[in-house]
C-alpha atoms as a PDB file:
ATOM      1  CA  UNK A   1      25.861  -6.627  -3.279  1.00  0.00           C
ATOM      2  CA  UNK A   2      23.377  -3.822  -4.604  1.00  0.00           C
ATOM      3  CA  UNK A   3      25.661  -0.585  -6.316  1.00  0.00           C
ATOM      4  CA  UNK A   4      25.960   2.089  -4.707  1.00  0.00           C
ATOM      5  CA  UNK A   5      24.471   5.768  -5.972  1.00  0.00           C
ATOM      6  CA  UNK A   6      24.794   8.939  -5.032  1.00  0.00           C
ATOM      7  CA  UNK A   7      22.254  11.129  -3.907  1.00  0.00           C
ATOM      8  CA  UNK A   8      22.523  12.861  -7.399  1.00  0.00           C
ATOM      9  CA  UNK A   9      22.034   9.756  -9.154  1.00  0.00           C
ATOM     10  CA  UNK A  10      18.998   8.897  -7.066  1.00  0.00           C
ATOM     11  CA  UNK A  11      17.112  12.242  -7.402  1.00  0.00           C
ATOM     12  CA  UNK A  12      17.772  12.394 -11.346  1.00  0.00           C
ATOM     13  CA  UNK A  13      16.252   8.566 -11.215  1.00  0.00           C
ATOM     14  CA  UNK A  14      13.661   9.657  -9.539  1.00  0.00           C
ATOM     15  CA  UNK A  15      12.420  13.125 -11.224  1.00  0.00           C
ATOM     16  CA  UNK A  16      12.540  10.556 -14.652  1.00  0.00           C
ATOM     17  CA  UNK A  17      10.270   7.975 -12.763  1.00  0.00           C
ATOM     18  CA  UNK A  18       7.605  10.835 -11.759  1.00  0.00           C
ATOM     19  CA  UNK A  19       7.422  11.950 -14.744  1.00  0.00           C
ATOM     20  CA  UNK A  20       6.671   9.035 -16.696  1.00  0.00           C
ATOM     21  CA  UNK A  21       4.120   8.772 -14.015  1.00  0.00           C
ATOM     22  CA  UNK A  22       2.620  11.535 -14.832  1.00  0.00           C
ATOM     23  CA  UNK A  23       2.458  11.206 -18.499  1.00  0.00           C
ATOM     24  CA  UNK A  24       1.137   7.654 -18.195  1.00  0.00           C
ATOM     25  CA  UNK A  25       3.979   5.305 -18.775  1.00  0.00           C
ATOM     26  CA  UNK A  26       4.017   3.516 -16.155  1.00  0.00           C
ATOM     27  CA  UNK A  27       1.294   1.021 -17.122  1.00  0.00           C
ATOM     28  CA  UNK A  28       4.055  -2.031 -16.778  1.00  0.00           C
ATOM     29  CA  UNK A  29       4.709  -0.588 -13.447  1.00  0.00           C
ATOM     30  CA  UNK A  30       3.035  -1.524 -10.189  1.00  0.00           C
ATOM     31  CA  UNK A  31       3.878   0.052  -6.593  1.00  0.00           C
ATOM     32  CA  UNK A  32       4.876  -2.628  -3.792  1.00  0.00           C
ATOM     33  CA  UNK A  33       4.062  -2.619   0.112  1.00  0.00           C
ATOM     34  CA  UNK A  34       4.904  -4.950   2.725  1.00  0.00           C
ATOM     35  CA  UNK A  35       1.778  -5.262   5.492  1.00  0.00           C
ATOM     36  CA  UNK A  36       3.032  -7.670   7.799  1.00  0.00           C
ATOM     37  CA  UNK A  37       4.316 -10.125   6.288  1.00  0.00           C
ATOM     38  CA  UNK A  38       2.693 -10.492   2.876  1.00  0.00           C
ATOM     39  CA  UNK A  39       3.989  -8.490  -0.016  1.00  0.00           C
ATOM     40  CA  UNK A  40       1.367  -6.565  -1.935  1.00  0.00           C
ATOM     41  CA  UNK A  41       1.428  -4.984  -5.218  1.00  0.00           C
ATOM     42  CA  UNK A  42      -1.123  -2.178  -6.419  1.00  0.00           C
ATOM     43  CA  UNK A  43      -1.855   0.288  -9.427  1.00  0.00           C
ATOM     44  CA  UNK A  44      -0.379   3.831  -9.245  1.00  0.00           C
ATOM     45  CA  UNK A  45      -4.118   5.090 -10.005  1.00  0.00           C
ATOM     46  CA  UNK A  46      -5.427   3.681  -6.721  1.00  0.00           C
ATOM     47  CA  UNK A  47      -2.831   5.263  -4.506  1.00  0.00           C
ATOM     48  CA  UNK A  48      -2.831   8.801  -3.496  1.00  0.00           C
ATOM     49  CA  UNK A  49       0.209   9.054  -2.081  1.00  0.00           C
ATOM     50  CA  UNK A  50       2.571   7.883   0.871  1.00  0.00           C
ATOM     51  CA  UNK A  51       3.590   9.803   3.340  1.00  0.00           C
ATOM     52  CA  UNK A  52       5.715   8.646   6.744  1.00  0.00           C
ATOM     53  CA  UNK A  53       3.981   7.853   9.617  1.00  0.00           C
ATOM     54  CA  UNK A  54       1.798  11.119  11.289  1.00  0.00           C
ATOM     55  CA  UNK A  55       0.149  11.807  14.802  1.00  0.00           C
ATOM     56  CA  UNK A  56      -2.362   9.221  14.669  1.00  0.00           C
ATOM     57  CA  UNK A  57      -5.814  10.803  17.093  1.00  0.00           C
ATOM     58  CA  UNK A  58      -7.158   7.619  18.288  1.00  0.00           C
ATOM     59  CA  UNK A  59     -10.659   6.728  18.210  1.00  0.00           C
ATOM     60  CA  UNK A  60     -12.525   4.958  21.067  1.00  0.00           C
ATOM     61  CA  UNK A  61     -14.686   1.910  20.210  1.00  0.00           C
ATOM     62  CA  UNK A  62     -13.276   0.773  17.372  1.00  0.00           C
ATOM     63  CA  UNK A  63     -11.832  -2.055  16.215  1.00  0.00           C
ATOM     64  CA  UNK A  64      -8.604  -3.197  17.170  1.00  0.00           C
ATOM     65  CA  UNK A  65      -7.363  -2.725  13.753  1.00  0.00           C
ATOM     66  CA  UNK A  66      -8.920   0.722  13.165  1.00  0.00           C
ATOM     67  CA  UNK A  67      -5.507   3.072  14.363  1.00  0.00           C
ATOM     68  CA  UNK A  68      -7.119   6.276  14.086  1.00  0.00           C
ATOM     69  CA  UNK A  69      -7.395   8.914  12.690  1.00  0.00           C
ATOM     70  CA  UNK A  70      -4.612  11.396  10.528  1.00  0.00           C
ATOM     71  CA  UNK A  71      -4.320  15.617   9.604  1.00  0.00           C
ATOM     72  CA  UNK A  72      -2.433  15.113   6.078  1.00  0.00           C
ATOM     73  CA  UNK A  73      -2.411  18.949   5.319  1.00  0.00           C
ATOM     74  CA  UNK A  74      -5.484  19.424   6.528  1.00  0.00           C
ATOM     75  CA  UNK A  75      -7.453  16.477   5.633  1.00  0.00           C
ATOM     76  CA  UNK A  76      -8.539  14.021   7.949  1.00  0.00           C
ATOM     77  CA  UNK A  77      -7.767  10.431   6.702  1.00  0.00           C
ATOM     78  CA  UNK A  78      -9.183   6.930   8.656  1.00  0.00           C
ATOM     79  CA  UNK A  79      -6.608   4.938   9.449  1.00  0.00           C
ATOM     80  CA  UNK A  80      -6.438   0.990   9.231  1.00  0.00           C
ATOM     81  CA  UNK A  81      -3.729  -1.514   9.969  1.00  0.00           C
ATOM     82  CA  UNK A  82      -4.075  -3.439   6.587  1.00  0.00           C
ATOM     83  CA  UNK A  83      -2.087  -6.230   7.850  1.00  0.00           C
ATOM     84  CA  UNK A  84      -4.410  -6.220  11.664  1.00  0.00           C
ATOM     85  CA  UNK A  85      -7.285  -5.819   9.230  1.00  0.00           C
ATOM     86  CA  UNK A  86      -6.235  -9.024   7.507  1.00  0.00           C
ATOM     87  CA  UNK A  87      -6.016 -11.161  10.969  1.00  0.00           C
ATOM     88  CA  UNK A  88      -2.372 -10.624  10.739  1.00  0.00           C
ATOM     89  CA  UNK A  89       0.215  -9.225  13.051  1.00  0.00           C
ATOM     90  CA  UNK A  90      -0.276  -5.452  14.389  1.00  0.00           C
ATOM     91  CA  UNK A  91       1.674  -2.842  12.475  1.00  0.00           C
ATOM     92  CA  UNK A  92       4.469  -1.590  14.022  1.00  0.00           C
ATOM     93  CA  UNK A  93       4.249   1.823  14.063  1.00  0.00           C
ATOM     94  CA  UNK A  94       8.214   3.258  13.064  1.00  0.00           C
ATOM     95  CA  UNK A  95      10.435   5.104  10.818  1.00  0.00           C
ATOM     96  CA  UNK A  96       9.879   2.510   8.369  1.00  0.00           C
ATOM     97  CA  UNK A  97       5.939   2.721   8.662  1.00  0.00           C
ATOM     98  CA  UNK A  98       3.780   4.559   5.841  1.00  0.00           C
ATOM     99  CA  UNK A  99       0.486   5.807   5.019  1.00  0.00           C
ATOM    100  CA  UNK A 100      -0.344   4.505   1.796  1.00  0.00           C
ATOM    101  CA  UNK A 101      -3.575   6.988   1.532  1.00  0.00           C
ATOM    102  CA  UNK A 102      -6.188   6.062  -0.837  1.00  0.00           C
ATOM    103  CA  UNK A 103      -6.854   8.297  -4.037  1.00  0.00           C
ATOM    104  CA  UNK A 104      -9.219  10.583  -3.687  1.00  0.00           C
ATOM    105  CA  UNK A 105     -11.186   9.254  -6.822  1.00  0.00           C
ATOM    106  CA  UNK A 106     -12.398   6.444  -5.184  1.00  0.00           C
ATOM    107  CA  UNK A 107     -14.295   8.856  -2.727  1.00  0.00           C
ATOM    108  CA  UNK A 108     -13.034   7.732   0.365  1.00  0.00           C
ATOM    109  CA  UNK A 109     -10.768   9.449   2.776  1.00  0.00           C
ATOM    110  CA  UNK A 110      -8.703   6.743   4.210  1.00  0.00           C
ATOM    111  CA  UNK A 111      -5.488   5.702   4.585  1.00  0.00           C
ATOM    112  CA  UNK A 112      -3.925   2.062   4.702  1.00  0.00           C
ATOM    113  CA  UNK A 113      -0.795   1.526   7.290  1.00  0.00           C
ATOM    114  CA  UNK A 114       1.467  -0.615   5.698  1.00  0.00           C
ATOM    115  CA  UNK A 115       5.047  -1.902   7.197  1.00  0.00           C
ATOM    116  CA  UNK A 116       7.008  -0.295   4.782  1.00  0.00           C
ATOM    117  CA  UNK A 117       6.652   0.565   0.842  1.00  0.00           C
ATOM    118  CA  UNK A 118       9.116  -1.392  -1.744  1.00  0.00           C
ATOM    119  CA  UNK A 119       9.012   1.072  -4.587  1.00  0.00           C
ATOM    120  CA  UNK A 120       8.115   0.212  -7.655  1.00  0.00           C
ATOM    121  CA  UNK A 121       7.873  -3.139  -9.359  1.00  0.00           C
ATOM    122  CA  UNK A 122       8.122  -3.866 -13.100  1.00  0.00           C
ATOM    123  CA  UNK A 123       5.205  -6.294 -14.256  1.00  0.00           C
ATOM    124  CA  UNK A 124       7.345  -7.823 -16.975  1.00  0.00           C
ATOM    125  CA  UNK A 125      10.064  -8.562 -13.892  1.00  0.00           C
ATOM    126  CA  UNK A 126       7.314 -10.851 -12.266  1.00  0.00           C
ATOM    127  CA  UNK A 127       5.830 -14.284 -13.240  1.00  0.00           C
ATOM    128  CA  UNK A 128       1.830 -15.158 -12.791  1.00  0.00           C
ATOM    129  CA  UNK A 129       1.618 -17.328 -10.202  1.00  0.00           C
ATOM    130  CA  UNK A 130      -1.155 -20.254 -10.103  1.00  0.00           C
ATOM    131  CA  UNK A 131      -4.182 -19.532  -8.026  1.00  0.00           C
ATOM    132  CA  UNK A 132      -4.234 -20.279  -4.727  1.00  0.00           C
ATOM    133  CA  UNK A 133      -7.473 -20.426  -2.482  1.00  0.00           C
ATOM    134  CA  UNK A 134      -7.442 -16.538  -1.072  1.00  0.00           C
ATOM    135  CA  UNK A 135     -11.316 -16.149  -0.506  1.00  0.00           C
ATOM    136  CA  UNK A 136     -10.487 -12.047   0.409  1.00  0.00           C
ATOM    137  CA  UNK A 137     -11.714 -10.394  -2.526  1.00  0.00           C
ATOM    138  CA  UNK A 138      -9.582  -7.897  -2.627  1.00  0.00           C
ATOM    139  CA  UNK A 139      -6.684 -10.744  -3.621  1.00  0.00           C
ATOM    140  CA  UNK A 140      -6.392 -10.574  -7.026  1.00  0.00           C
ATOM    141  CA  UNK A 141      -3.710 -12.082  -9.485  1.00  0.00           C
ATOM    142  CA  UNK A 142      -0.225 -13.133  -7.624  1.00  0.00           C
ATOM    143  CA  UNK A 143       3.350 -13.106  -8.763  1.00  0.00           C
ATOM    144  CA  UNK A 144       6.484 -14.104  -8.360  1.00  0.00           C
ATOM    145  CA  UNK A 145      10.295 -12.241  -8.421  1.00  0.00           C
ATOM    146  CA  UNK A 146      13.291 -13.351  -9.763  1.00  0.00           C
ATOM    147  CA  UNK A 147      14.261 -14.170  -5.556  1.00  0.00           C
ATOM    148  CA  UNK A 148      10.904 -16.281  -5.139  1.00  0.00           C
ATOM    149  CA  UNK A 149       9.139 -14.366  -3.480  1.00  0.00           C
ATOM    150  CA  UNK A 150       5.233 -13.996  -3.711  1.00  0.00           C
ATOM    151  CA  UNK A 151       3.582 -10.652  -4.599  1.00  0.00           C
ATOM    152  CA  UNK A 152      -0.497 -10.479  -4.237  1.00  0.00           C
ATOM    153  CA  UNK A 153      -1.892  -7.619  -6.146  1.00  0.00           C
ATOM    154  CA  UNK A 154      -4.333  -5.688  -4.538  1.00  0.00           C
ATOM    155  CA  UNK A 155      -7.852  -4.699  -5.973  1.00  0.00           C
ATOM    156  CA  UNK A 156      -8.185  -1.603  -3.702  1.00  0.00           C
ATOM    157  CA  UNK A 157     -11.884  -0.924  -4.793  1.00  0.00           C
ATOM    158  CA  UNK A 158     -12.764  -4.262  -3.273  1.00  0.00           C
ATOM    159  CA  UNK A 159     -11.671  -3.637  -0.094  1.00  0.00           C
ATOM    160  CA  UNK A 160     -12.722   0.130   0.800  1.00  0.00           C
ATOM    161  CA  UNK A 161     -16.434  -1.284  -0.745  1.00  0.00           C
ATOM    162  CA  UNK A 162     -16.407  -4.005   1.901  1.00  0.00           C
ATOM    163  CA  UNK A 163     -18.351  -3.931   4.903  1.00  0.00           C
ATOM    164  CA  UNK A 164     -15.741  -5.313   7.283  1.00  0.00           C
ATOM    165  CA  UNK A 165     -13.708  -2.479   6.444  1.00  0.00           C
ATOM    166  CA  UNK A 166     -16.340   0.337   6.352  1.00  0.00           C
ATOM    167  CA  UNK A 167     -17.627  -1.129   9.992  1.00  0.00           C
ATOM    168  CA  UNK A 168     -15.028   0.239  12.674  1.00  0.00           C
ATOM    169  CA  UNK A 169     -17.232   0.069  15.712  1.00  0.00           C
ATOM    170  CA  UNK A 170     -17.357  -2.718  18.200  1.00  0.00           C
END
């Protein structure tokens, strides 16, 4: 059974984590999503933030993955079901939904809906896992947890640079 913390506890935790963030040490560290029902892991540089589930302006003629579009402070983000992207299961869209909205360096204003973010993940907590036969380029390396369970890391550049995901017309 997992300790319990106060909200204290959890804040002060979490002001330490963002700030090693933001001075760089957190190169061991990778942040973890669920999108359907694969576990992904991704660099802290690729993200731009999370945020909880907005308004989402649909779009007509678009893919059945393509959700819409999002105001995040007055930015409008693209919106795609990464795991409906993927040929998986639709994204349900509920308090434990987020926006895991790409970093702005990468030029792109869009925004991945994800079933729910896992925090962060230690790399020296998880084991390389041997290759398996993923031909979706933005698969790269997977891992393993202590519980067995299988982490794909996601090469974020590869998939916003595809043309599957670029092309959201039918």
């Amino acid at each position: 059974m997992a300790r319990k913390i106060s909200l204290r506890e959890f804040q002060e935790n979490l002001v330490k984590r963002l700030t090693s963030a933001q001075r760089g040490e957190t190169a061991n560290a990778l942040l973890g999503v669920q999108a359907g029902r694969e576990l992904w892991l991704l660099d802290l540089a690729d993200s731009g933030e999370i945020v909880p589930l907005p308004h989402l302006t649909t779009v007509p003629l678009t893919r059945s993955w393509f959700c819409g579009v999002a105001n995040i402070r007055g930015t409008l983000y693209s919106v795609v079901d990464f795991s409906a992207f993927q040929g998986g299961e639709a994204t349900p869209q509920n308090a434990e939904s987020r926006l895991l909205i790409v970093n702005s360096r990468h030029g792109i204003n869009s925004a991945l809906l994800v079933s729910r973010t896992l925090g962060l993940r230690n790399m020296e907590q998880l084991r390389p896992c041997a290759a398996t036969k993923d031909t979706r380029p933005w698969v790269g390396r997977e891992y393993e947890d202590a519980q067995g369970r299988r982490w794909k890391k996601l090469d974020l550049r590869h998939l916003i640079t595809q043309p599957e995901f670029l092309e959201i017309g039918v």
